[in-house]
C-alpha atoms as a PDB file:
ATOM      1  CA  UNK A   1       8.506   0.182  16.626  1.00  0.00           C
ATOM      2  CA  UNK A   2      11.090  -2.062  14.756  1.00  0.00           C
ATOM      3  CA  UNK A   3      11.091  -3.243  11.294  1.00  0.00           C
ATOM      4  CA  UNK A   4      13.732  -4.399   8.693  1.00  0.00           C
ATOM      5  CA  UNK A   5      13.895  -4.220   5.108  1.00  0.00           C
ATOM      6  CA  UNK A   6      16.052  -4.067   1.930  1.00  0.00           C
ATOM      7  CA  UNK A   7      16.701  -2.099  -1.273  1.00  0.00           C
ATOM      8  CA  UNK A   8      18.155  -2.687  -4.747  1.00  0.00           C
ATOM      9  CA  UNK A   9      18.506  -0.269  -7.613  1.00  0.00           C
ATOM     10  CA  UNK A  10      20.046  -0.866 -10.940  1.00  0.00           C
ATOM     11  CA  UNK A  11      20.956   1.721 -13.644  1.00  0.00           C
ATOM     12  CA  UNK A  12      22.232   1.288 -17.119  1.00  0.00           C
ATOM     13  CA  UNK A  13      23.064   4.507 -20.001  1.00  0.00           C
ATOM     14  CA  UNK A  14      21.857   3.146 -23.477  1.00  0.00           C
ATOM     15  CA  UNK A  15      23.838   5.375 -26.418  1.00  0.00           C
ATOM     16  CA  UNK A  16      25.280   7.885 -24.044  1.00  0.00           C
ATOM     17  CA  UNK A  17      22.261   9.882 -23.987  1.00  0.00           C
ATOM     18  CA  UNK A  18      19.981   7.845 -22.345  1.00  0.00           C
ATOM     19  CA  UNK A  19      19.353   6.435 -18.496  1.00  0.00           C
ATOM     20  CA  UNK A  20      17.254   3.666 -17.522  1.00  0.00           C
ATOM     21  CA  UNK A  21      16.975   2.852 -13.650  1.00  0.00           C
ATOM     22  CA  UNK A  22      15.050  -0.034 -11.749  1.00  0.00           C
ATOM     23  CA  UNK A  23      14.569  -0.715  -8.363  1.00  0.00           C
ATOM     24  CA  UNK A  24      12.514  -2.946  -5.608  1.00  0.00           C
ATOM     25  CA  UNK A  25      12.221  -2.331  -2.030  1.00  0.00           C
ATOM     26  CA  UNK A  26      10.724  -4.242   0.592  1.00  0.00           C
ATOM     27  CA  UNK A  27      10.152  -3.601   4.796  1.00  0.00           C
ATOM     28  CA  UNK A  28       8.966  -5.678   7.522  1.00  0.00           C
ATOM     29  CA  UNK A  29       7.510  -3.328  10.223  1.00  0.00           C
ATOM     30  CA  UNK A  30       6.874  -6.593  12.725  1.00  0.00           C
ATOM     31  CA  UNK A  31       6.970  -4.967  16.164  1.00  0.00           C
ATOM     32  CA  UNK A  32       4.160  -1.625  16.320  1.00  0.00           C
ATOM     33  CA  UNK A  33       3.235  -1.547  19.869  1.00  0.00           C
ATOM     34  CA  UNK A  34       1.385   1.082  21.327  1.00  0.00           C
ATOM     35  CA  UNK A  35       1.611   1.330  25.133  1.00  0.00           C
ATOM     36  CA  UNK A  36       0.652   4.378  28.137  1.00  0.00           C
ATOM     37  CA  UNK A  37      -2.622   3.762  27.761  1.00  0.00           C
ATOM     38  CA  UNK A  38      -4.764   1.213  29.486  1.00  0.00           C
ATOM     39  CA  UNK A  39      -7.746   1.499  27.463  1.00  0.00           C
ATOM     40  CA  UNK A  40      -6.364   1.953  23.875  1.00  0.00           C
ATOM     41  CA  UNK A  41      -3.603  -0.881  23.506  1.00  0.00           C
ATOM     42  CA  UNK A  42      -2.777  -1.523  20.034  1.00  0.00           C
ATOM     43  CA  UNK A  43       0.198  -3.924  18.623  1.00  0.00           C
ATOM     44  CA  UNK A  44       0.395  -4.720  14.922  1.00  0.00           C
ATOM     45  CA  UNK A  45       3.010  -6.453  12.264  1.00  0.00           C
ATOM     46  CA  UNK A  46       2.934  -4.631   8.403  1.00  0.00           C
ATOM     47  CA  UNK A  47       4.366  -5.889   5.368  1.00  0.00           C
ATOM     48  CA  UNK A  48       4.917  -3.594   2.421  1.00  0.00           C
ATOM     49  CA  UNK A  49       6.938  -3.848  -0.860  1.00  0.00           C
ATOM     50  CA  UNK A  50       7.385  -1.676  -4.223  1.00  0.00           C
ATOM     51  CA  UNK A  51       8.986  -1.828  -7.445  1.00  0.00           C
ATOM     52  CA  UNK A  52       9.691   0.845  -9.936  1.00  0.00           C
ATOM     53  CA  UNK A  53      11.316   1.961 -13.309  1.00  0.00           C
ATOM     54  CA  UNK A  54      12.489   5.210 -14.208  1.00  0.00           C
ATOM     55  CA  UNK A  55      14.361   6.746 -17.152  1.00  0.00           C
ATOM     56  CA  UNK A  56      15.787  10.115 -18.428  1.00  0.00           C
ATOM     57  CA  UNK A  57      15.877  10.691 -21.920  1.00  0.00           C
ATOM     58  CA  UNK A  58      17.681  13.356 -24.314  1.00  0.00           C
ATOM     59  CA  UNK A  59      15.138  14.296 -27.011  1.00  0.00           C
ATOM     60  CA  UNK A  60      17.127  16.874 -28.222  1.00  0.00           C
ATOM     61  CA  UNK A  61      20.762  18.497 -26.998  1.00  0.00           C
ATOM     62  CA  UNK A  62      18.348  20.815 -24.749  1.00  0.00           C
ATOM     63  CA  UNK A  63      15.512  18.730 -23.833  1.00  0.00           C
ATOM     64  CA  UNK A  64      15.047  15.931 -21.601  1.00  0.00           C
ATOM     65  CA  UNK A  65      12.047  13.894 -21.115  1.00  0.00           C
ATOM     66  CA  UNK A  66      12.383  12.007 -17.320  1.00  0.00           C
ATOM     67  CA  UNK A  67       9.867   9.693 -16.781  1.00  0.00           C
ATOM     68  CA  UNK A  68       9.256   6.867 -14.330  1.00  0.00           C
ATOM     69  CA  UNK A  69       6.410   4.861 -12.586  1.00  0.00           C
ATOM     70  CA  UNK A  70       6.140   2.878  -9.396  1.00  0.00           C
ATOM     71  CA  UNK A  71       4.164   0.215  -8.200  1.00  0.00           C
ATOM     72  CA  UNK A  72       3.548  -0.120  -4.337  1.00  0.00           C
ATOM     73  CA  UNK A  73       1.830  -2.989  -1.968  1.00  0.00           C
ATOM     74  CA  UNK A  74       1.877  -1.952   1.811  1.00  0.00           C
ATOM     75  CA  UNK A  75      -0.099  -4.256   4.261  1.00  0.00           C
ATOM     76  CA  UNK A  76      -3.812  -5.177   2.998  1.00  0.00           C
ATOM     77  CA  UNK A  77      -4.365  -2.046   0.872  1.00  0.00           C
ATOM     78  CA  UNK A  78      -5.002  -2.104  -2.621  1.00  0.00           C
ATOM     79  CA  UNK A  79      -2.027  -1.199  -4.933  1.00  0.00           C
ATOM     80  CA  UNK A  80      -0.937   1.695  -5.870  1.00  0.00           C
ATOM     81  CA  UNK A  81       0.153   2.781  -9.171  1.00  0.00           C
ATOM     82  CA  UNK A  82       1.927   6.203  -9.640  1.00  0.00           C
ATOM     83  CA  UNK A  83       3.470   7.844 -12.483  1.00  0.00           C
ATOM     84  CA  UNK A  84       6.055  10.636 -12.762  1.00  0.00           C
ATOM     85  CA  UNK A  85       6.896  12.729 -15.761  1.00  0.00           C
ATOM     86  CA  UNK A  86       9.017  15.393 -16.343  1.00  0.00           C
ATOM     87  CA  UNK A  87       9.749  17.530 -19.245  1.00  0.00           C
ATOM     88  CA  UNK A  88      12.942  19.956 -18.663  1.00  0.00           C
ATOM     89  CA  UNK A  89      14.388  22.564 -21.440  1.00  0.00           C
ATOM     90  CA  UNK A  90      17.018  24.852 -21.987  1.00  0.00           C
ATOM     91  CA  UNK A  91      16.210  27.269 -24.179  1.00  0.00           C
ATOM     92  CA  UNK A  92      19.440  29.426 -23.658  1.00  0.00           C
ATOM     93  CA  UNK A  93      22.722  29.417 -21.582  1.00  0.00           C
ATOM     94  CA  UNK A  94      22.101  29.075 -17.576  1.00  0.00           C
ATOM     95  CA  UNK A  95      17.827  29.391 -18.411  1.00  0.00           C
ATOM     96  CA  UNK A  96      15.651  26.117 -17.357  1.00  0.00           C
ATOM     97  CA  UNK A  97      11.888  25.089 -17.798  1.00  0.00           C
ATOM     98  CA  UNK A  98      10.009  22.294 -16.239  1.00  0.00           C
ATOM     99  CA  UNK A  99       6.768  20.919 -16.915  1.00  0.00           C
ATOM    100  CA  UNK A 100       6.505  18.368 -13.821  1.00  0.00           C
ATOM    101  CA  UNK A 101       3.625  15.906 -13.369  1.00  0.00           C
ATOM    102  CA  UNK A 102       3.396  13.284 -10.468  1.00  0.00           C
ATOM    103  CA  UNK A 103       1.228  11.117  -8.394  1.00  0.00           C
ATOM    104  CA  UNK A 104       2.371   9.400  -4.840  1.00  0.00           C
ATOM    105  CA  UNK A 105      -0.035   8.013  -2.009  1.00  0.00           C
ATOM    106  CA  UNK A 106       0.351   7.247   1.677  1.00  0.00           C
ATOM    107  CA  UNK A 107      -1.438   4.383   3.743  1.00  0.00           C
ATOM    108  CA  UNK A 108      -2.325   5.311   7.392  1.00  0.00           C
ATOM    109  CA  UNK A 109       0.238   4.750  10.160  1.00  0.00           C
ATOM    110  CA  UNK A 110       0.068   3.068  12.901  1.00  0.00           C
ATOM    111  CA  UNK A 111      -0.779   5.494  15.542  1.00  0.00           C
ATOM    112  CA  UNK A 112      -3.701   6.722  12.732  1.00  0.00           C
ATOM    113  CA  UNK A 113      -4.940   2.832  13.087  1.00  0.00           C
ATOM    114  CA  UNK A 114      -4.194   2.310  17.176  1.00  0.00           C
ATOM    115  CA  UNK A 115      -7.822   3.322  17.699  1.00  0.00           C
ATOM    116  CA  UNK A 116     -10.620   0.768  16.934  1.00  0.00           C
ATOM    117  CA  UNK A 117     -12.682   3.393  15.637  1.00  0.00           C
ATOM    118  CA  UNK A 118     -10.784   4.466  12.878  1.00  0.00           C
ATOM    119  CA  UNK A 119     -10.153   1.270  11.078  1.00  0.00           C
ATOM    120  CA  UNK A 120     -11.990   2.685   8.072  1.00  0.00           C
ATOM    121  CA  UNK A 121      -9.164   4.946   6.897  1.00  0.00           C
ATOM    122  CA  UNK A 122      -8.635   4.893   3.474  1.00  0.00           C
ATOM    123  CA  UNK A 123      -5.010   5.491   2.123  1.00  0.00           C
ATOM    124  CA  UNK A 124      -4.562   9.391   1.183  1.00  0.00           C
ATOM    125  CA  UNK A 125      -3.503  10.621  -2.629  1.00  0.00           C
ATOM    126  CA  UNK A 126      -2.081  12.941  -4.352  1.00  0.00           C
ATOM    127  CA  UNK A 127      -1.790  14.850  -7.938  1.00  0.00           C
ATOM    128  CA  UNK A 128       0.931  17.588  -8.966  1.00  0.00           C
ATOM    129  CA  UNK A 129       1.368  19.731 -11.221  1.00  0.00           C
ATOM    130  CA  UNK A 130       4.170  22.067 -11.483  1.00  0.00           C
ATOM    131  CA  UNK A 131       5.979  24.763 -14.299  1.00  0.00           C
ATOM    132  CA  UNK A 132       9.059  25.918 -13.199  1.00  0.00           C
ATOM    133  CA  UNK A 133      11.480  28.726 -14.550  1.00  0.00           C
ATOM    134  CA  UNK A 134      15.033  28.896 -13.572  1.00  0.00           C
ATOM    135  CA  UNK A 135      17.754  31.705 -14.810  1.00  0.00           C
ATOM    136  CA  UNK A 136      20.812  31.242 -13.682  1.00  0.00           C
ATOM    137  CA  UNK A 137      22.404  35.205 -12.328  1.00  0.00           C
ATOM    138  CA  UNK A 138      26.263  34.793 -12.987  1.00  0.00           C
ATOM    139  CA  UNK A 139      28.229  32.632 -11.412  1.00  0.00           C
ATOM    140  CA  UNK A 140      27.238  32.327  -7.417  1.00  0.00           C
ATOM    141  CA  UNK A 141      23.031  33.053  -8.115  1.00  0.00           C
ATOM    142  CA  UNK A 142      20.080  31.219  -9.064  1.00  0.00           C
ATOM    143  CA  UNK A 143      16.513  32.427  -9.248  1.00  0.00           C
ATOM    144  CA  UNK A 144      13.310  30.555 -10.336  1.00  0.00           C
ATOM    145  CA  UNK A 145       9.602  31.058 -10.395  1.00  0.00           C
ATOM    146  CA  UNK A 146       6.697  28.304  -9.940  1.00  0.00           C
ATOM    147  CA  UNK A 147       3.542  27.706 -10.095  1.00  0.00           C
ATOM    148  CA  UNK A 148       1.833  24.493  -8.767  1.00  0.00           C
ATOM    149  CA  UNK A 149      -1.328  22.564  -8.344  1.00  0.00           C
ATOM    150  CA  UNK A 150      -1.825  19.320  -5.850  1.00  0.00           C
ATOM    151  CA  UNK A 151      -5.071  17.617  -5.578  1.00  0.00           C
ATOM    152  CA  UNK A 152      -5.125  15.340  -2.127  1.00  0.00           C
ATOM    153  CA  UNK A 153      -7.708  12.950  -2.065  1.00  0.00           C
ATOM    154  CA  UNK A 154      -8.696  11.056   1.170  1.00  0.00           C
ATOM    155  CA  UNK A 155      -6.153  13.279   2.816  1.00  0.00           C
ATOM    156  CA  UNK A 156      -6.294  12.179   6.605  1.00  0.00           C
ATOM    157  CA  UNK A 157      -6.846  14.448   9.162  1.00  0.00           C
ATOM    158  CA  UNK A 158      -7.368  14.869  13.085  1.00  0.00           C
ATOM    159  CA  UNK A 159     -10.764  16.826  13.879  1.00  0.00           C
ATOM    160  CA  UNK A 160     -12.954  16.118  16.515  1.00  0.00           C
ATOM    161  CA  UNK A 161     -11.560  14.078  18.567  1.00  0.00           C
ATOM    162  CA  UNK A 162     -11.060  11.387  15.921  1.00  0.00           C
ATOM    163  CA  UNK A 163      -9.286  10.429  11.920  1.00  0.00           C
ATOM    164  CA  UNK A 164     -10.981  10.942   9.249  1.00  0.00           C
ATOM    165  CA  UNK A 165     -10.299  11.326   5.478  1.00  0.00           C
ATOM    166  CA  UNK A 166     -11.090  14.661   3.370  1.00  0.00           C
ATOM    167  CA  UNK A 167     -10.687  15.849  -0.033  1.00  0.00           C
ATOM    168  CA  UNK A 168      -8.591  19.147  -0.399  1.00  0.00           C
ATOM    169  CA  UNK A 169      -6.286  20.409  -2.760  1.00  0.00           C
ATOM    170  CA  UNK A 170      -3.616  23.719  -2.895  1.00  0.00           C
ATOM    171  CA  UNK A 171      -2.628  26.150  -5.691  1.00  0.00           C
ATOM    172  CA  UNK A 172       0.139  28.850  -5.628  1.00  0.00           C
ATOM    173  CA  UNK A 173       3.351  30.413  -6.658  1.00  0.00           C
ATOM    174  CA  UNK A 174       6.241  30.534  -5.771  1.00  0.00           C
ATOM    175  CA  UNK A 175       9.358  33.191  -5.709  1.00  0.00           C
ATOM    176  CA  UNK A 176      12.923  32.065  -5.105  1.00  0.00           C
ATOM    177  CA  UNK A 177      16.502  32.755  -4.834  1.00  0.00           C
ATOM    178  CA  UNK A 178      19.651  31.008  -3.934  1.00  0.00           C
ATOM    179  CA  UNK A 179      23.217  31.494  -3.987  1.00  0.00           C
ATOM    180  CA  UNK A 180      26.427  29.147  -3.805  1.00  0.00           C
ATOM    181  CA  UNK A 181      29.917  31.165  -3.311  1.00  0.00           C
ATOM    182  CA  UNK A 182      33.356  29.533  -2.631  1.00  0.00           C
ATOM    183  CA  UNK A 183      34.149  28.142   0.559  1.00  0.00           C
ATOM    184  CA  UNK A 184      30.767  26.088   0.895  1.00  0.00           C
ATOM    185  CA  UNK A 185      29.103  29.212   1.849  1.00  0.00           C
ATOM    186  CA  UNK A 186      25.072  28.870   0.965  1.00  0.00           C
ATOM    187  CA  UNK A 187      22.103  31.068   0.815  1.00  0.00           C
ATOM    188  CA  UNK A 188      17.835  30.782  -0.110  1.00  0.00           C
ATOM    189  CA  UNK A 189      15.296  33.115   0.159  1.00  0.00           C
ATOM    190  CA  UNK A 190      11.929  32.155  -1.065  1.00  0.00           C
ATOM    191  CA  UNK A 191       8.359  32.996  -0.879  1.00  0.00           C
ATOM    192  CA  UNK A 192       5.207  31.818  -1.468  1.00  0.00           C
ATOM    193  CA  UNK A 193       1.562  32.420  -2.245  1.00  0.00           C
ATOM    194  CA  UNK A 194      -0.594  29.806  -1.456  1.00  0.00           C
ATOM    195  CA  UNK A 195      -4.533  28.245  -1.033  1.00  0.00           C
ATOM    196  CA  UNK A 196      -5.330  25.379   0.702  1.00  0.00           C
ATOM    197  CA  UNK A 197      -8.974  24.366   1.004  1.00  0.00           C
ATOM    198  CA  UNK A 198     -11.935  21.657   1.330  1.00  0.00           C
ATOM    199  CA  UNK A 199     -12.789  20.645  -2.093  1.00  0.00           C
ATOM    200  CA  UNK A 200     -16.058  20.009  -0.932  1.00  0.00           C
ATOM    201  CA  UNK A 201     -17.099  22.440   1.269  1.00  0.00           C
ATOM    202  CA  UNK A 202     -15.188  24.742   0.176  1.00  0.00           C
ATOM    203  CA  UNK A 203     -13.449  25.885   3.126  1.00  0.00           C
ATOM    204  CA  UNK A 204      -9.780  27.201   3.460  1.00  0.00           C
ATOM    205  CA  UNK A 205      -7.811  25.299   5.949  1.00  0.00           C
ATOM    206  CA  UNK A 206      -7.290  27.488   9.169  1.00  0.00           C
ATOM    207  CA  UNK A 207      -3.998  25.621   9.917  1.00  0.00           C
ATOM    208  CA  UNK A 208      -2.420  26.202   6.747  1.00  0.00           C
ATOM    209  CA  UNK A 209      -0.341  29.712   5.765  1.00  0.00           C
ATOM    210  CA  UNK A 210      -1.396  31.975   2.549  1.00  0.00           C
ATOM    211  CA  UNK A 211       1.694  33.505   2.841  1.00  0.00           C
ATOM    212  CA  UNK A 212       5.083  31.692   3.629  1.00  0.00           C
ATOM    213  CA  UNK A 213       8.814  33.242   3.468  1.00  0.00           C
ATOM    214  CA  UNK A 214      11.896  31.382   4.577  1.00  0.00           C
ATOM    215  CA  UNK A 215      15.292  32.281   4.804  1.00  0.00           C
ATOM    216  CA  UNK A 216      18.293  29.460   4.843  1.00  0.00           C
ATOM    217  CA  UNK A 217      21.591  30.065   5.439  1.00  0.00           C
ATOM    218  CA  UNK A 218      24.650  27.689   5.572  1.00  0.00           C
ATOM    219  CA  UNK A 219      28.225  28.328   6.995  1.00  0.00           C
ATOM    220  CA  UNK A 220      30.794  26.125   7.317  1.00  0.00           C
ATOM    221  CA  UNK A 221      33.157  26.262  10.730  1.00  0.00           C
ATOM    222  CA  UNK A 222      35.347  24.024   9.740  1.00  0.00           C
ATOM    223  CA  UNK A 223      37.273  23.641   6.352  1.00  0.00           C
END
C-alpha cells in the first residue's frame, strides 16, 4: 500500500480561560494491491477526508467542560458525525473526576474488502461512556478508578471462513496505579474487570478476557 495526505490544525485561547481548536485532514490511499494469491486479486484507490472543532472551556476555577465534534468522509461511505464531551472537576487538591462521552467509527480496510464476497460490510461504530476518579498519592503516585460502557455496532468480525458485521458491546471497571520518580523512572499497574458479549444473542465473546492485569515499567539507560 501507498497513500499521501495532509493535516492542518489551528488553535486560538479566547480570555485566557478558554481554547478553541480546528482542524482538516485529508489522505489519498491510491495504490492497495493485494497479491500471493491467484484466485483472490484485489487492487483499489480510497479517498477520505475529515474536519473537526474542538474546545476546552473553564466553567469554573475547578471545572472544565471539553467538548469537540468531527465530521468524516472516507471513500463511498456515508458520513460520519461524532461528538466528544468531557466534563472534568477538581473538587480538592491532587483529586480529579471525569464524566467522558464519545462516539468514533471505522470503515472496512482493504484486506476486509479484497474478497468479492464481502463487499456488503457496513462501517463499524461505537458509543462510550466513562466516570473516572483520580487522587493524586504525594508527590511520585497516582491512582484512579473507572467504570465504562461501549456499545459497537456493526462491529466487523472474522467467523466462518468469511467478514461479517455484529452488534456487541463491553462494560467494566477498572483499577489503576502509576508512579513517576526523578530520573525518568516510570511505573503502572492496572486491572480490569470486564464483559464483552453479542447484543443479540447474547453470547460472551470467547476471544475476549474477563479479567486483564498489566504491569509497565520504564527505565532509562541513558541520561
Amino acid at each position: 500500500g501507498e497513500w499521501w495526505g495532509a493535516e492542518l490544525q489551528l488553535a486560538h485561547h479566547l480570555w485566557e480561560k478558554h481554547i478553541i481548536a480546528v482542524g482538516a485532514e485529508y489522505r489519498d490511499d491510491f495504490r492497495q494491491e493485494k497479491s500471493g494469491s491467484a484466485t483472490l486479486p484485489a487492487s483499489r484507490d480510497r479517498q477520505s477526508h475529515g474536519v473537526f472543532v474542538q474546545g476546552d472551556f473553564a466553567l469554573l476555577k475547578n471545572l472544565h467542560l471539553n467538548s469537540g465534534v468531527r465530521y468524516d468522509q472516507y471513500g463511498d461511505y456515508n458520513p460520519s458525525f461524532n461528538p466528544r464531551l468531557a466534563l472534568i472537576y477538581n473538587p480538592f487538591e491532587q483529586s480529579t473526576i471525569k464524566a467522558l462521552y464519545g462516539s468514533a467509527f471505522r470503515s472496512p480496510n482493504f484486506l476486509e474488502l479484497s474478497d468479492p464476497r464481502f463487499q456488503d460490510i457496513k462501517p463499524e461504530e461505537i458509543t462510550s461512556y466513562e466516570l473516572v476518579y483520580e487522587q493524586g498519592i504525594g508527590r511520585h503516585l497516582r491512582s484512579s478508578i473507572a467504570g465504562f460502557y461501549n456499545q459497537m455496532d456493526d462491529l466487523i468480525v472474522f467467523e466462518d471462513g468469511r467478514f461479517d458485521n455484529v452488534n456487541a458491546q463491553s462494560r467494566g471497571a477498572e483499577l489503576s496505579l502509576e508512579g513517576n520518580w526523578p530520573g525518568g523512572l516510570r511505573g503502572r499497574v492496572s486491572y480490569t474487570l470486564q464483559i464483552a458479549e453479542d447484543r443479540d444473542s447474547n453470547q460472551v465473546f470467547t476471544d475476549s478476557p474477563e479479567h486483564l492485569f498489566k504491569f509497565n515499567l520504564s527505565v532509562p539507560v541513558v541520561k
